[in-house]
Protein backbone atom coordinates (compact mmCIF):
# COMPACT_ATOMS: atom_id res chain seq x y z
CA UNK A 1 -86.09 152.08 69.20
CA UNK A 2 -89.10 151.05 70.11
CA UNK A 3 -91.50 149.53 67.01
CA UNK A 4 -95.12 151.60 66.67
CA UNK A 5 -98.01 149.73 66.75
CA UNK A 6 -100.26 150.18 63.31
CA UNK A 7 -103.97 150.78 64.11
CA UNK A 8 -106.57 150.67 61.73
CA UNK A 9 -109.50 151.49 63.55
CA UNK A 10 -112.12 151.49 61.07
CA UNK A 11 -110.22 148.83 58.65
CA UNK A 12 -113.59 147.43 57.41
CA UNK A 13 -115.19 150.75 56.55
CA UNK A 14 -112.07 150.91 54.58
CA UNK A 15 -111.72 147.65 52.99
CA UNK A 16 -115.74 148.03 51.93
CA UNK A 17 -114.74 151.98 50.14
CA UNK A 18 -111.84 151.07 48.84
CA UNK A 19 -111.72 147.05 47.58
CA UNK A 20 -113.86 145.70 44.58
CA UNK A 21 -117.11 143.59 46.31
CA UNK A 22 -115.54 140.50 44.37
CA UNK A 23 -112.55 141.22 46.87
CA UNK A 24 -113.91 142.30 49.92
CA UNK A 25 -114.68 138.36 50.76
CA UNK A 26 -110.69 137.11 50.64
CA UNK A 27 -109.65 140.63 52.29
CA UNK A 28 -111.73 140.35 54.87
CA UNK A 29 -110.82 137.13 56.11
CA UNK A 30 -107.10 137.34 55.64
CA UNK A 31 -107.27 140.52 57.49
CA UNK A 32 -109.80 138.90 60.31
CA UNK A 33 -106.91 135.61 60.41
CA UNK A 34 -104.12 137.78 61.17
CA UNK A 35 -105.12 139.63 63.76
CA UNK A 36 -106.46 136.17 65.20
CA UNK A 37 -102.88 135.53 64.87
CA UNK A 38 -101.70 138.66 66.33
CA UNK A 39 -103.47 137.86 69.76
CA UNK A 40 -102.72 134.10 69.95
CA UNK A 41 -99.08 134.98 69.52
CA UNK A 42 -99.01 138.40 71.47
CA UNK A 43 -96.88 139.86 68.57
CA UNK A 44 -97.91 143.47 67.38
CA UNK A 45 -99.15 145.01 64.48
CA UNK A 46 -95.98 146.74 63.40
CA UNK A 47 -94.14 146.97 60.14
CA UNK A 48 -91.76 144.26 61.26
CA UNK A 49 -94.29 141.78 61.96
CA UNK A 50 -96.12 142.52 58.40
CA UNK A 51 -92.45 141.34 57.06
């Protein structure tokens, strides 16, 4: 079966609604690396590759 991509379109409205402004700093970048990641790699954002 084939894996479904996760989108989160609007991941920084999100992450600035829902994650403590001491937070938001680490979040953001950890989220901003992995995608990074995601496209130098050509993996996909699905639950496997958050394993």
């Amino acid at each position: 079966m084939d894996a479904l991509a996760i989108v989160f379109d609007d991941w920084e409205q999100v992450l600035a609604a829902t994650i403590p402004p001491d937070l938001r700093k680490p979040y953001r970048e950890a989220i901003v690396k992995f995608r990074y990641w995601l496209r130098q790699t050509g993996k996909t954002p699905d639950a496997e590759t958050f394993k």
